[in-house]
Protein backbone atom coordinates (compact mmCIF):
# COMPACT_ATOMS: atom_id res chain seq x y z
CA UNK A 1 27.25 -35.53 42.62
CA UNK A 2 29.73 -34.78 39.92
CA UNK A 3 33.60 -34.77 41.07
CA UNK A 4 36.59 -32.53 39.61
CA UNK A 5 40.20 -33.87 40.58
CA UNK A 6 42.26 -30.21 40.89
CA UNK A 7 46.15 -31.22 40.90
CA UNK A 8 48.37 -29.28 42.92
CA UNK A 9 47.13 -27.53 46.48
CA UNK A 10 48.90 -24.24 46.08
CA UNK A 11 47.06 -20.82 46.30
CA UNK A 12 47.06 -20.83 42.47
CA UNK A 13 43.96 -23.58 42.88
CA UNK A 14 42.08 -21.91 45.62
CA UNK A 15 39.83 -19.80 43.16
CA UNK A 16 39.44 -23.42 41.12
CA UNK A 17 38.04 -25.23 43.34
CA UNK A 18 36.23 -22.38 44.95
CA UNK A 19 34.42 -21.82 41.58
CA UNK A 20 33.68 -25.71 41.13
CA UNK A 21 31.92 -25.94 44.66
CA UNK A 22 29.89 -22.84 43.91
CA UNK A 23 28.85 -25.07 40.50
CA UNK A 24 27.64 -27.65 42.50
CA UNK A 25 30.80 -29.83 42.25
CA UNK A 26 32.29 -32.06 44.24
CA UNK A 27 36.32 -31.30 44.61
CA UNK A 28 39.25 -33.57 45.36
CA UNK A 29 42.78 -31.55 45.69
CA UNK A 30 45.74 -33.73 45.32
CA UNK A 31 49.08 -32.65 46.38
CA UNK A 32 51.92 -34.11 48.69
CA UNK A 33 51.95 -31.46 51.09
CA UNK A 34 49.29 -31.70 53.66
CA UNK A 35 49.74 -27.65 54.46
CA UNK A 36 49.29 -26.37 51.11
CA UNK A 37 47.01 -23.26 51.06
CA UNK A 38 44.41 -24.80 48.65
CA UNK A 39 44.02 -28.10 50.84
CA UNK A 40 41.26 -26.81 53.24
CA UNK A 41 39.30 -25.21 50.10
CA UNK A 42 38.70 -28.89 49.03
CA UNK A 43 35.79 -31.18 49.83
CA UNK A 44 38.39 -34.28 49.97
CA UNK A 45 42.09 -34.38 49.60
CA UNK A 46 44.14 -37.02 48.41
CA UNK A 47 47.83 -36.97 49.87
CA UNK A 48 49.57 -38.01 47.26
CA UNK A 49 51.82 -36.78 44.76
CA UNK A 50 50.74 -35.21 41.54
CA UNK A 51 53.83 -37.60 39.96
CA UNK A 52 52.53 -40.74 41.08
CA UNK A 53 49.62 -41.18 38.24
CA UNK A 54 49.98 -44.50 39.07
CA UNK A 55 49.14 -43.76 42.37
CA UNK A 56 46.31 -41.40 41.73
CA UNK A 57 44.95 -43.76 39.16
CA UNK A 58 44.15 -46.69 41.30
CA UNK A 59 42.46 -43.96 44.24
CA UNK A 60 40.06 -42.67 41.67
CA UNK A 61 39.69 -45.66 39.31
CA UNK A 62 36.96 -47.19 41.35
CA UNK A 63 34.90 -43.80 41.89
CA UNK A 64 31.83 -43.03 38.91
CA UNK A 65 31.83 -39.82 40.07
CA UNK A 66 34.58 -38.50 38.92
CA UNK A 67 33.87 -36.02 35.95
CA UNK A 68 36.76 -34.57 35.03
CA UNK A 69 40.35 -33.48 35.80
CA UNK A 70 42.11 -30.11 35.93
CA UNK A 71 45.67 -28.36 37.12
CA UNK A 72 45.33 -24.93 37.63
CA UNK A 73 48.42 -22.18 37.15
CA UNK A 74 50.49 -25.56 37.06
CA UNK A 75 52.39 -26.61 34.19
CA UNK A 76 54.13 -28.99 35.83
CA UNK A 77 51.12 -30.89 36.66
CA UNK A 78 49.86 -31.12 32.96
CA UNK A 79 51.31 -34.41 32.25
CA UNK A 80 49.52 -35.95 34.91
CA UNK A 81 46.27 -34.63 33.50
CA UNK A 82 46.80 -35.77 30.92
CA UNK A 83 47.52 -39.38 31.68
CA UNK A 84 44.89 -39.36 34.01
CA UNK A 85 42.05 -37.77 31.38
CA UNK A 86 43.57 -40.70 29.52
CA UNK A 87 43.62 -44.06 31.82
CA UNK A 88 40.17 -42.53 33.24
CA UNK A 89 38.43 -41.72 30.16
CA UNK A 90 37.73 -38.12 31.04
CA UNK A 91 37.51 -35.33 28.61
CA UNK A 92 41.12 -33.66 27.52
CA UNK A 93 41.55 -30.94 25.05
CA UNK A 94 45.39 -31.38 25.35
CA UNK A 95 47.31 -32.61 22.22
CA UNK A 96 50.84 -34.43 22.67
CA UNK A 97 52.65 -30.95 21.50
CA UNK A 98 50.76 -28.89 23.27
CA UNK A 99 51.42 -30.74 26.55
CA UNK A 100 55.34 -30.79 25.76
CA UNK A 101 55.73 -27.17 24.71
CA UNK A 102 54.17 -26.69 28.10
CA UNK A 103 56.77 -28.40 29.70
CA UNK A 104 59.79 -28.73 27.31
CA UNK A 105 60.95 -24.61 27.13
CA UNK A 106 63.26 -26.08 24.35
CA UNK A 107 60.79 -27.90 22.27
CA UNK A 108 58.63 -24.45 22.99
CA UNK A 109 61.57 -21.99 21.49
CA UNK A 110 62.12 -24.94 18.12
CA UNK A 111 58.50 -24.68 18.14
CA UNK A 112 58.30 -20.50 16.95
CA UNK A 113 61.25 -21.27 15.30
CA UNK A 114 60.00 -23.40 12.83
CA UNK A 115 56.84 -21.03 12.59
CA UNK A 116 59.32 -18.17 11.83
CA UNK A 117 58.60 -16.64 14.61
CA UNK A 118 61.20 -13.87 16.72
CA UNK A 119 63.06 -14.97 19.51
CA UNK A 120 65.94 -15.56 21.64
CA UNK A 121 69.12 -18.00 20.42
CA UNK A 122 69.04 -20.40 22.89
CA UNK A 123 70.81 -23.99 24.07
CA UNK A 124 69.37 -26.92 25.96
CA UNK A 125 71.22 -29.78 27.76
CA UNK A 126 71.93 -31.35 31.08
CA UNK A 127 74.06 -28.58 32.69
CA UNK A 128 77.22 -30.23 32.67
CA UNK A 129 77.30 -30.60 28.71
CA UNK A 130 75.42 -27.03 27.98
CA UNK A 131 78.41 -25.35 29.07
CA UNK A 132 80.64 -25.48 25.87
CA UNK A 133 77.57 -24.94 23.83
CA UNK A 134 76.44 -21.82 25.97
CA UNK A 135 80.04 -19.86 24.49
CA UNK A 136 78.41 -19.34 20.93
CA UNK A 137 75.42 -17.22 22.72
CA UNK A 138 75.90 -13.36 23.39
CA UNK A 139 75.92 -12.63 27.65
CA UNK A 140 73.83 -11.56 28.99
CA UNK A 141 72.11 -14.79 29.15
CA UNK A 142 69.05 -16.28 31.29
CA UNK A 143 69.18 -19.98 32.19
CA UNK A 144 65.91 -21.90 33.52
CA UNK A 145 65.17 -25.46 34.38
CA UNK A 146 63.32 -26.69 31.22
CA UNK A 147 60.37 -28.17 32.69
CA UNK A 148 59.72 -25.58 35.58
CA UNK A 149 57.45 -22.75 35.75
CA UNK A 150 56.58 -20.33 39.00
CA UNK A 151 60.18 -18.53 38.68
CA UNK A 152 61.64 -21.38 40.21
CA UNK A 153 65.54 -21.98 39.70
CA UNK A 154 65.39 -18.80 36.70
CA UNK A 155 68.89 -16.53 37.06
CA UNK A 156 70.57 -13.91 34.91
CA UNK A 157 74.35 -14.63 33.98
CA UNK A 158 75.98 -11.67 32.90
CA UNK A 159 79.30 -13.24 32.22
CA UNK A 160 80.53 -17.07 31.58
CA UNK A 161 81.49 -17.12 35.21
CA UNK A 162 78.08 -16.85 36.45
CA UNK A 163 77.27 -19.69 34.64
CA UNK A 164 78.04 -22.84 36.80
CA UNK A 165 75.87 -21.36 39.80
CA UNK A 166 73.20 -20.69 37.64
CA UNK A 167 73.08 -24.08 35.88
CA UNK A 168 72.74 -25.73 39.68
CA UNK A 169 70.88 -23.67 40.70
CA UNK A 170 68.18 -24.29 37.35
CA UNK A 171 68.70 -27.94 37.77
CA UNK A 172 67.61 -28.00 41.42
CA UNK A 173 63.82 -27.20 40.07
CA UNK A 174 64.53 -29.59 37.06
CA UNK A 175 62.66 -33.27 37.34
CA UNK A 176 64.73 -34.41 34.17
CA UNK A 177 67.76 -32.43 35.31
CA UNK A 178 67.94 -30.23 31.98
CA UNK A 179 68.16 -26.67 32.08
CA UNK A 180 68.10 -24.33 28.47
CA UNK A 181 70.00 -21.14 28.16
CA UNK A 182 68.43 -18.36 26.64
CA UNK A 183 70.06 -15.17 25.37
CA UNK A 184 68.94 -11.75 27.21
CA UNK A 185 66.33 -9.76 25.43
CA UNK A 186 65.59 -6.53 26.64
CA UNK A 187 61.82 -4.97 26.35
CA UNK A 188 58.31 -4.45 27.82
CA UNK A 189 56.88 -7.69 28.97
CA UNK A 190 52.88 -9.04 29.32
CA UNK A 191 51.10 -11.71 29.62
CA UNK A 192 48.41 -13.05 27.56
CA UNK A 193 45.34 -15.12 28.72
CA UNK A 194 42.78 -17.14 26.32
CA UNK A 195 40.13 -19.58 25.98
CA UNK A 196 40.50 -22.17 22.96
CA UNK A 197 37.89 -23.71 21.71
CA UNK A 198 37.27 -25.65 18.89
CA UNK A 199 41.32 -25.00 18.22
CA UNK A 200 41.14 -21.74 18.18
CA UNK A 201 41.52 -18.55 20.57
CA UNK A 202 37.80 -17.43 21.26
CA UNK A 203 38.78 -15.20 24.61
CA UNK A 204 41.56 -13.33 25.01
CA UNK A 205 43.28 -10.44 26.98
CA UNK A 206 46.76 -9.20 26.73
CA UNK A 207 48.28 -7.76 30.55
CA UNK A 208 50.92 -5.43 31.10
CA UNK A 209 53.32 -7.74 33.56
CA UNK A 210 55.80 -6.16 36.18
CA UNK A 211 58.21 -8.28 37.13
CA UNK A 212 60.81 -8.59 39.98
CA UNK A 213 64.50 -7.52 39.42
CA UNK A 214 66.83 -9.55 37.85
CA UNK A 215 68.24 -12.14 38.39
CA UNK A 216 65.11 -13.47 39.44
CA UNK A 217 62.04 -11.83 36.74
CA UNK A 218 59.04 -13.13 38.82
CA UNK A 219 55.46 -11.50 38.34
CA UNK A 220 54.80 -8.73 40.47
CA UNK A 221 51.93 -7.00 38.75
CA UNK A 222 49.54 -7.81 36.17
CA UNK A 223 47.50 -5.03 34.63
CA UNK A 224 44.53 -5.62 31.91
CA UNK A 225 44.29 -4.40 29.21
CA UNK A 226 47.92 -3.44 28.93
CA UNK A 227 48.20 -2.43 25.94
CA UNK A 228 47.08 -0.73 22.60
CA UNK A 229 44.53 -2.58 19.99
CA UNK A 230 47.40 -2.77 17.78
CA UNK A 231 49.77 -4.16 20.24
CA UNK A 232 47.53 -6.70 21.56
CA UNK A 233 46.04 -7.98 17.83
CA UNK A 234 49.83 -8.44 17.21
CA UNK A 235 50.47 -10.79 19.84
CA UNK A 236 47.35 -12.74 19.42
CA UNK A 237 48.34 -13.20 15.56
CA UNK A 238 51.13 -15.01 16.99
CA UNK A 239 49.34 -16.80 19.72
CA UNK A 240 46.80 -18.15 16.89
CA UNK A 241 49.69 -19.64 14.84
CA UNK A 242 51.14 -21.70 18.00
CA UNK A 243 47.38 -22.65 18.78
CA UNK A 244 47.35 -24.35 15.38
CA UNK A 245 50.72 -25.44 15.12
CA UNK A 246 49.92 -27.57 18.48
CA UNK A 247 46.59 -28.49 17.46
CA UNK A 248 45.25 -27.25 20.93
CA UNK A 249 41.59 -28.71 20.67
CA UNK A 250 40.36 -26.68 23.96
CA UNK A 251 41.13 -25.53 27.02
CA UNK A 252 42.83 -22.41 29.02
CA UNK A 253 45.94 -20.65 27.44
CA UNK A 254 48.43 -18.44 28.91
CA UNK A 255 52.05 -17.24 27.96
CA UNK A 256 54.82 -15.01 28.93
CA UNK A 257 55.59 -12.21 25.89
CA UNK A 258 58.37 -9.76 25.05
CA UNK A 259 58.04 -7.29 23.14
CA UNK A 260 61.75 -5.76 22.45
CA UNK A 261 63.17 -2.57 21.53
CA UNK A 262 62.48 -3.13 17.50
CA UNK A 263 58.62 -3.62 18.87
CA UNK A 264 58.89 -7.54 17.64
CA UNK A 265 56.30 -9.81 19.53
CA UNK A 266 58.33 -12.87 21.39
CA UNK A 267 56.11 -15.44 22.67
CA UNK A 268 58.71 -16.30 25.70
CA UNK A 269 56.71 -19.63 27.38
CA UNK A 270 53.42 -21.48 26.81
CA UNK A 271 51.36 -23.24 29.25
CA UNK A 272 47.91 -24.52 27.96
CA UNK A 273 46.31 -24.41 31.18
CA UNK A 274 44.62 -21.49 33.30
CA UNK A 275 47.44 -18.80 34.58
CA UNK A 276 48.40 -18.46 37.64
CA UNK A 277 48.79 -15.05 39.43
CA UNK A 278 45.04 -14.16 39.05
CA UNK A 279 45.83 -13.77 35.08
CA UNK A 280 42.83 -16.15 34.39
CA UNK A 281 40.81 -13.95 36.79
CA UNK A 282 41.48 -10.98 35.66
CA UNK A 283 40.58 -11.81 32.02
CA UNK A 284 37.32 -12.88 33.37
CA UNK A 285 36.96 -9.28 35.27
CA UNK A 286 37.97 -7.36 31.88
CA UNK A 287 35.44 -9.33 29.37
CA UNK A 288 32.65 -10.52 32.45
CA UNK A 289 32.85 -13.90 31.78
CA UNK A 290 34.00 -16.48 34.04
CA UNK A 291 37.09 -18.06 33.30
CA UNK A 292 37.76 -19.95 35.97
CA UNK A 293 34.15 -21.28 35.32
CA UNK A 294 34.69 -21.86 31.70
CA UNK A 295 37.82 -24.09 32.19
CA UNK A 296 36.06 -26.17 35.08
CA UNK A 297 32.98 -26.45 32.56
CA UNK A 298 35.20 -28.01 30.02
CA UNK A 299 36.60 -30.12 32.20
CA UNK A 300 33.75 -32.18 32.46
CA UNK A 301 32.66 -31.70 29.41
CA UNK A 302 30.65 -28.94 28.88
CA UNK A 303 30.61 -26.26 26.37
CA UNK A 304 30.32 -22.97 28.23
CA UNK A 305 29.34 -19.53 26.78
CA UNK A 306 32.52 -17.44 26.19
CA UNK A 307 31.01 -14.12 24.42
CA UNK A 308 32.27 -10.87 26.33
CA UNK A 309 29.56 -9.03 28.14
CA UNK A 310 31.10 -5.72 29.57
CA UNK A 311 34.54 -3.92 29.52
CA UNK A 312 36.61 -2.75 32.41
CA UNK A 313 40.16 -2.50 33.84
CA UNK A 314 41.88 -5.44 36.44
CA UNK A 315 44.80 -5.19 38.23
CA UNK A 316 46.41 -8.50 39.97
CA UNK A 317 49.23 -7.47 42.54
CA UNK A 318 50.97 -9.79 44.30
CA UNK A 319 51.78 -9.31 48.34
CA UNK A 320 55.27 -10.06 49.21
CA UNK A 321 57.94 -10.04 51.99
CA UNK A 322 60.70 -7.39 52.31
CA UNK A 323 62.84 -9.44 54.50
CA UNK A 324 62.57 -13.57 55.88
CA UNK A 325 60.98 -13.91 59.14
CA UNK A 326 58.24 -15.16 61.16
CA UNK A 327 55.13 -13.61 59.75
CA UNK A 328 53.35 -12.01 63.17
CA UNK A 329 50.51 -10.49 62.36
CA UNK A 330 48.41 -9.16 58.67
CA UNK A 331 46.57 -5.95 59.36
CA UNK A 332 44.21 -4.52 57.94
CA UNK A 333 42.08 -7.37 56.31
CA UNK A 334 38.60 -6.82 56.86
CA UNK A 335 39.08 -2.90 55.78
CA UNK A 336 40.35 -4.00 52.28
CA UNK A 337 37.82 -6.43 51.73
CA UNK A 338 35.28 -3.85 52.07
CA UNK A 339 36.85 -1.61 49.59
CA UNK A 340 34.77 -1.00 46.55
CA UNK A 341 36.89 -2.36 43.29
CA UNK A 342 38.59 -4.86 45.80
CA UNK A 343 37.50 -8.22 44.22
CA UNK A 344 39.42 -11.01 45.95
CA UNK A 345 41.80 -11.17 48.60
CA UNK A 346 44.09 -14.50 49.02
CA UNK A 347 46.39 -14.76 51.27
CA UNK A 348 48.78 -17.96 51.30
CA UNK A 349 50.51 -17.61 54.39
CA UNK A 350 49.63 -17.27 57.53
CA UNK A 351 50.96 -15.69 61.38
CA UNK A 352 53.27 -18.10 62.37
CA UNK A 353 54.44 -19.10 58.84
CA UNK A 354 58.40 -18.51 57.29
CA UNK A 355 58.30 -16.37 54.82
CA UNK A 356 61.05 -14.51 52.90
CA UNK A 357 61.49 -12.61 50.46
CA UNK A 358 59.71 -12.82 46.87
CA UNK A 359 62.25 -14.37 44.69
CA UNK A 360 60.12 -17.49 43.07
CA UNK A 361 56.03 -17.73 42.56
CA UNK A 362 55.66 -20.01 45.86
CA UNK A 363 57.47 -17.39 48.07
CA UNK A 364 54.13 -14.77 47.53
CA UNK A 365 52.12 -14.01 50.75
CA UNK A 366 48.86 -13.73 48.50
CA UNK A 367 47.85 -11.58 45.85
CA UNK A 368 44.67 -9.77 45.44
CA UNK A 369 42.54 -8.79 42.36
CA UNK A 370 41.07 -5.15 41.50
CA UNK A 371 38.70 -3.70 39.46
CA UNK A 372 36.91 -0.74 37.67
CA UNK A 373 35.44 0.82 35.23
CA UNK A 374 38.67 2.83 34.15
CA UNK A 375 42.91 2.95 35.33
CA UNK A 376 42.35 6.32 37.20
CA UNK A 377 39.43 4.69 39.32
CA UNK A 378 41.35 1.46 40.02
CA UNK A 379 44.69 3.66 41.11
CA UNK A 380 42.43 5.13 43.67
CA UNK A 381 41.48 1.15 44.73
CA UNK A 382 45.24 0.00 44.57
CA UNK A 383 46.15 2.88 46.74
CA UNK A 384 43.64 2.80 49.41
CA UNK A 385 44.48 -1.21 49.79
CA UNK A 386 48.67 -0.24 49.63
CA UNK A 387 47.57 2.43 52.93
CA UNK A 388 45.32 -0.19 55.27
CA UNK A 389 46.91 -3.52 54.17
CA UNK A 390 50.20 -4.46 56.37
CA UNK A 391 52.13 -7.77 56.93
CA UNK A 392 54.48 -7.60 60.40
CA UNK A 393 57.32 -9.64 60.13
CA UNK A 394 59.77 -10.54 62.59
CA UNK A 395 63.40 -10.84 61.30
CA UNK A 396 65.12 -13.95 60.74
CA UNK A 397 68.18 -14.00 63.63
């Protein structure tokens, strides 16, 4: 039997390697944390972490089964896929830019720079020299680690005195201990999902994306489509130009866009993997192909069919805490996963568990996924799920 390597255990990989065991695969999830929520989806699980390629290397370099290697909704865990793909002679679709505007926000925002393309002015430095350069930008500003994704370490300084807090806090989530400073752009924001083959978009979808308030912006809501056919051939214009600036041979796509107040598209952040947050999912739902399927497929190389068969409207909410506590008790579960246009339900934490409340990507207590045949149909879904679904949590003393 055939074996795909998923890096990273969180719920963001449950649907992967759910969809690789239904192809017949074999799956081994790799992740440091022995409690992650995508662990006991796995047929095998390494415990190690997704840094140590050396590490991972010399556990799989004696198996023939392995096939292939993937890191869902991860960007962090793209360089190890790489250098695994690499020392293992599995197939990769990553390029060398591709992989570093994925994880290098700087080398990202140079990137559409150099293609002419709208954006933020921005600087980039270890945060105890990005301070003097941070004066020139206008505040508000919004500083990041540069190699994080999820939400983690992300605030918005509205003055020069919010700056030092931010800057630790951004290089707390920072493995190279940079952080980049972006000015504040105000405007509607989506996401957009693809499929590249052949180094070039072939599937795509562009989602209207809800986000937290500031000062943390994490994704609340994605709805697709989101937007108007002129909109959404706008923002895939751009998308093609990074594609081939990268030389992206194949593989999943996703990105964070802006569009601001003039109505200019701003490709925010690129990860060339499949999106977290059910994005990938619910471009799958919308066109009724599988994406999850698709990327798995050309991990170990295949080519799968990507031609849309049907049309229809997803929604991807995620389910969040008000307050930190001890989660008691989630009601409601088996009369939501009977509702018609309810597709999935994952929950990633469970009674017993700390939560609190939603203010980075690994703080969610699941998400689910919706769909139907039109936005007034899937309301009715989304509200019948908001009425039976309930999380009791008990206050943090």
């Amino acid at each position: 039997m055939r074996t795909l390597v998923v890096l990273g255990g969180a719920d963001g990989a449950i649907t992967t390697l759910a969809t690789a065991a239904r192809l017949g695969l074999h799956t081994v999830c790799v992740d440091a944390r022995t409690d992650a929520p995508a662990v006991e989806h796995a047929h095998e699980f390494l415990n190690i972490s997704t840094r140590d390629v050396p590490a991972l290397a010399a556990a799989l370099r004696g198996r023939d089964d392995v096939a292939g290697v993937i890191c869902p909704a991860s960007d962090v865990n793209l360089p190890a896929q790489h250098q695994l793909a690499q020392l293992l002679s599995l197939p990769d679709g990553l390029s060398p830019a591709a992989l570093r505007a994925s994880v290098d926000k700087g080398y990202f925002r140079r990137l559409c720079d150099g293609l002419g393309q709208p954006g933020p002015r921005f600087v980039q430095a270890a945060p105890d020299q990005v301070v003097a350069d941070a004066a020139r930008l206008r505040f508000p500003v919004i500083v990041k680690p540069t190699d994080s994704s999820g939400g983690r370490g992300i605030s918005l300084c509205a003055s020069r005195d919010d700056l030092p807090a931010a800057l630790d806090a951004a290089a707390a989530y920072s493995a190279t201990n940079v952080v980049i400073v972006e000015e504040y752009i105000d405007g509607d924001h989506y996401t957009a999902e693809a499929v590249v083959a052949d180094g070039r978009i072939v599937l795509y979808g562009l989602g209207a994306r809800v986000l937290t308030e500031p000062p943390h912006f994490v994704t609340l809501e994605h709805t697709m489509p989101g937007a108007g056919d002129e909109l959404a051939a706008r923002c895939r214009v751009a998308l093609d130009q990074i594609v081939a600036a990268l030389e992206y041979r194949w593989g999943s796509l996703n990105a964070d866009v802006l569009v601001d107040r003039a109505g200019r598209v701003i490709v925010i952040e690129l990860g060339a993997r499949l999106g977290g947050n059910g994005s990938a999912e619910l471009l799958g739902l919308v066109h009724g192909v599988d994406v999850t399927a698709a990327a798995i497929r050309m991990a170990v190389g295949e080519r799968p069919g990507l031609s849309p068969t049907s049309s229809a409207v997803a929604t991807m909410r995620v389910l969040r805490a008000g307050t930190a506590g001890k989660l008691v008790a989630i009601r409601g579960v088996d009369t939501v996963r009977a509702l018609p246009g309810l597709v999935d339900l994952i929950l990633a934490a469970r009674p017993g568990d700390h939560v609190e409340p939603y203010h980075r990507a690994g703080a969610k207590l699941g998400y689910l996924l919706a769909c139907a045949g039109d936005h007034e149909a899937l309301g009715t879904t989304l509200a019948a799920i908001q009425e039976h679904l309930r999380f009791e949590i008990e206050p943090a003393t």
